[in-house]
N, C-alpha and C. Protein backbone atom coordinates (compact mmCIF):
# COMPACT_ATOMS: atom_id res chain seq x y z
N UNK A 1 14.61 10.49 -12.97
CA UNK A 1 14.36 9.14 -12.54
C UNK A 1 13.10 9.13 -11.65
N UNK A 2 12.03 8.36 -11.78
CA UNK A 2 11.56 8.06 -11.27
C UNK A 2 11.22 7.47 -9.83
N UNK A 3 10.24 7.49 -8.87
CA UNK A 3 10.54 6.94 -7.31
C UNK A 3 10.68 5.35 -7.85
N UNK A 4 9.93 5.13 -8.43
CA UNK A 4 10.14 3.21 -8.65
C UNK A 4 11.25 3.06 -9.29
N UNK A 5 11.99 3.56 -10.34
CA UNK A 5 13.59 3.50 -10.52
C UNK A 5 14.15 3.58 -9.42
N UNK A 6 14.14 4.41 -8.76
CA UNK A 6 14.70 4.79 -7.97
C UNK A 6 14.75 3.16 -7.00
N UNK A 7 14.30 2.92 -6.05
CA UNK A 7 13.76 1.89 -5.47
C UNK A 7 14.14 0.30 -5.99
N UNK A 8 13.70 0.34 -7.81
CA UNK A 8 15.05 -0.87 -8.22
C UNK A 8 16.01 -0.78 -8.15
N UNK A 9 16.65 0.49 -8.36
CA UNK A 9 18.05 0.63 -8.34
C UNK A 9 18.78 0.21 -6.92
N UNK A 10 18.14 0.61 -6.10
CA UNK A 10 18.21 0.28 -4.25
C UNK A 10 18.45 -1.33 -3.84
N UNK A 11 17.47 -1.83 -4.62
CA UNK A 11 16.98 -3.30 -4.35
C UNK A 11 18.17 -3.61 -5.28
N UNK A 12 18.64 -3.51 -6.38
CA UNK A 12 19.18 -3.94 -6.77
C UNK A 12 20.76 -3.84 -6.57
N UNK A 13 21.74 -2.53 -6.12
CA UNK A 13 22.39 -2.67 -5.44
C UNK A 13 22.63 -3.28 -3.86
N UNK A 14 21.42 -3.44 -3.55
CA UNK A 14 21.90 -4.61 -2.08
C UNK A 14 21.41 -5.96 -2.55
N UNK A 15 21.20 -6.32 -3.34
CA UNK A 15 20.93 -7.58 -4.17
C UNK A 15 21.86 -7.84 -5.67
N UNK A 16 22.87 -7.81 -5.95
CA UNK A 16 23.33 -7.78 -7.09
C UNK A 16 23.05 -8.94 -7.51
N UNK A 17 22.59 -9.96 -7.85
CA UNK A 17 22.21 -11.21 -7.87
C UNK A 17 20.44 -11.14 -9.10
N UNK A 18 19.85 -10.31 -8.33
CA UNK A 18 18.85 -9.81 -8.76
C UNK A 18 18.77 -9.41 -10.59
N UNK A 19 18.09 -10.17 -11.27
CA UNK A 19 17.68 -9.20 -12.55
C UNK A 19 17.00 -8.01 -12.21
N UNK A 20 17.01 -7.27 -13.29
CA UNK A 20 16.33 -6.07 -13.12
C UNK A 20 14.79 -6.00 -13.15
N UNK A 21 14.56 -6.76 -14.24
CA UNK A 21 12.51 -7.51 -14.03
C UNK A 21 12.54 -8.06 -12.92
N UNK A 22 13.12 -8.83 -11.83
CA UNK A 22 12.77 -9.41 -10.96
C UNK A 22 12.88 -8.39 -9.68
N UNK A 23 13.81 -7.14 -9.74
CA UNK A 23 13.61 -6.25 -8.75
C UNK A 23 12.23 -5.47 -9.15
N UNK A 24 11.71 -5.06 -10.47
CA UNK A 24 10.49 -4.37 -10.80
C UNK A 24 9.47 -5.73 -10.25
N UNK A 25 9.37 -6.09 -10.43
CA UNK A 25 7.90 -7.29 -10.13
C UNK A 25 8.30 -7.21 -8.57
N UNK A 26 9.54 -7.09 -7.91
CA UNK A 26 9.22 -6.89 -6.35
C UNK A 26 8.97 -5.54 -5.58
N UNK A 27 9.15 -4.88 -6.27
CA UNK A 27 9.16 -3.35 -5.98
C UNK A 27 7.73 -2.94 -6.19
N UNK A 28 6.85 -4.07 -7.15
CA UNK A 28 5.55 -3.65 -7.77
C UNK A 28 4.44 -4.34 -7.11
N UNK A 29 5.21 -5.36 -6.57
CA UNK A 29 4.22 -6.57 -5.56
C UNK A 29 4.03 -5.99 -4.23
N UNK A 30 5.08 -5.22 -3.78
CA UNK A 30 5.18 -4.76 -2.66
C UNK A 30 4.09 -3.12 -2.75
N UNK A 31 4.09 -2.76 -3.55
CA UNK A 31 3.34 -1.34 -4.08
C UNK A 31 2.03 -1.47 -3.76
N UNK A 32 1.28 -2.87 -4.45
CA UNK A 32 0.38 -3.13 -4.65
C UNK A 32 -0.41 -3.96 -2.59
N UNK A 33 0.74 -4.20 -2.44
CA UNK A 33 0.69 -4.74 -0.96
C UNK A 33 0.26 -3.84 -0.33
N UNK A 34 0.75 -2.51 0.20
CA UNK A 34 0.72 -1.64 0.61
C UNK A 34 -0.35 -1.04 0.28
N UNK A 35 -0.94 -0.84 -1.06
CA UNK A 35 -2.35 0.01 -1.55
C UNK A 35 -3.42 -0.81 -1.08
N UNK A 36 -3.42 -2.53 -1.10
CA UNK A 36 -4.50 -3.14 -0.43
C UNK A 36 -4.33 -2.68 0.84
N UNK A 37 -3.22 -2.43 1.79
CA UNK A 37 -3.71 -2.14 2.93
C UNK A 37 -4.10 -0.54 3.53
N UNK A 38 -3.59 -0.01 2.54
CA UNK A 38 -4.24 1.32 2.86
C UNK A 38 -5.95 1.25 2.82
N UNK A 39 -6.29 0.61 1.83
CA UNK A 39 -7.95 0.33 1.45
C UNK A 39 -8.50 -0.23 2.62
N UNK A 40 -7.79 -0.95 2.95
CA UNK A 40 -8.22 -2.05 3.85
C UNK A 40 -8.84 -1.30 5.09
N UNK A 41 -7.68 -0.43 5.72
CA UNK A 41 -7.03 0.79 6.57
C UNK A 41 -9.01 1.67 6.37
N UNK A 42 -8.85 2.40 5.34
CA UNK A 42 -9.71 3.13 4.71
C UNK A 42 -11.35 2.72 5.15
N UNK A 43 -11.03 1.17 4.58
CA UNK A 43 -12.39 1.03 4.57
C UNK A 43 -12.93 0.99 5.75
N UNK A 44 -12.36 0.11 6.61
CA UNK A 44 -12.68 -0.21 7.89
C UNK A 44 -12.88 1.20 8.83
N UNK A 45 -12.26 2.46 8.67
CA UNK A 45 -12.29 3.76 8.67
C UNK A 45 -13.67 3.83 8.77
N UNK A 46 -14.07 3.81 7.39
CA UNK A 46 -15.29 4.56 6.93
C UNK A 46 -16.29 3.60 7.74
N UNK A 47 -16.20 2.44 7.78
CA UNK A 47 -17.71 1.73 8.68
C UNK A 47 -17.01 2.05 9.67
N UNK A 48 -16.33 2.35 10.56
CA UNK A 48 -16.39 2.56 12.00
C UNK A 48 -17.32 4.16 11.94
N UNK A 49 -16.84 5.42 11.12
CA UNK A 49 -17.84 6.60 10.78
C UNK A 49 -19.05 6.29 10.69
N UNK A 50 -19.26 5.50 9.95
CA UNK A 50 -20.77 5.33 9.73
C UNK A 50 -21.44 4.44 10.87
N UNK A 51 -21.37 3.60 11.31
CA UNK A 51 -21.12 2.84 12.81
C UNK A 51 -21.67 4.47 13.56
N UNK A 52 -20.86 4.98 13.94
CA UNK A 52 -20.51 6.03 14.63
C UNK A 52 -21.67 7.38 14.41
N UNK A 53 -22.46 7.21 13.43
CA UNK A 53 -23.27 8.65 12.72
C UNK A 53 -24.25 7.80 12.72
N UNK A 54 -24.71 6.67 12.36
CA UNK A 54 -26.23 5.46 12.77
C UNK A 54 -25.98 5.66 14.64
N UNK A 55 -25.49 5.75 15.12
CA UNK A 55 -25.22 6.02 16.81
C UNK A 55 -25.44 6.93 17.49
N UNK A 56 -25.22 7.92 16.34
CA UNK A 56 -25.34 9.64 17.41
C UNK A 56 -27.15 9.46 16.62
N UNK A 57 -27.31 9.32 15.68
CA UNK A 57 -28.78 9.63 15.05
C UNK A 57 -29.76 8.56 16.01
N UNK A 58 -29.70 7.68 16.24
CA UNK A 58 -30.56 6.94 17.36
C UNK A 58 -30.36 7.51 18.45
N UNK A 59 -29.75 7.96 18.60
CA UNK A 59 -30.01 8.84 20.62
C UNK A 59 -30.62 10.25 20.07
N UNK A 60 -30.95 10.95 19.34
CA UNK A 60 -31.35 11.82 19.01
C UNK A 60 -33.01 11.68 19.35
């Protein structure tokens, strides 16, 4: 089984109410939530580095 099986199966035993497409499209919305904010996370990362290396090279 898979981690995302895994994870409907979860959602879907504390939700019995739930179809099974409707626990995958939330399990997948939420996936995708999380990867924008890792990027997000990431990017902002990388211009604070670069921020940070244009900074040390002007006092040089």
């Amino acid at each position: 089984m898979t981690k995302i099986d895994g994870k409907v199966e979860e959602l879907l035993a504390k939700h019995p109410s739930l179809t099974k497409l409707e626990a995958i499209k939330i399990v997948t919305e939420k996936n995708e939530r999380k990867k924008k904010k890792r990027a997000e996370k990431t990017e902002k990362s990388n211009a604070k580095k670069l921020k940070h290396e244009a900074y040390l090279r002007e006092r040089r």
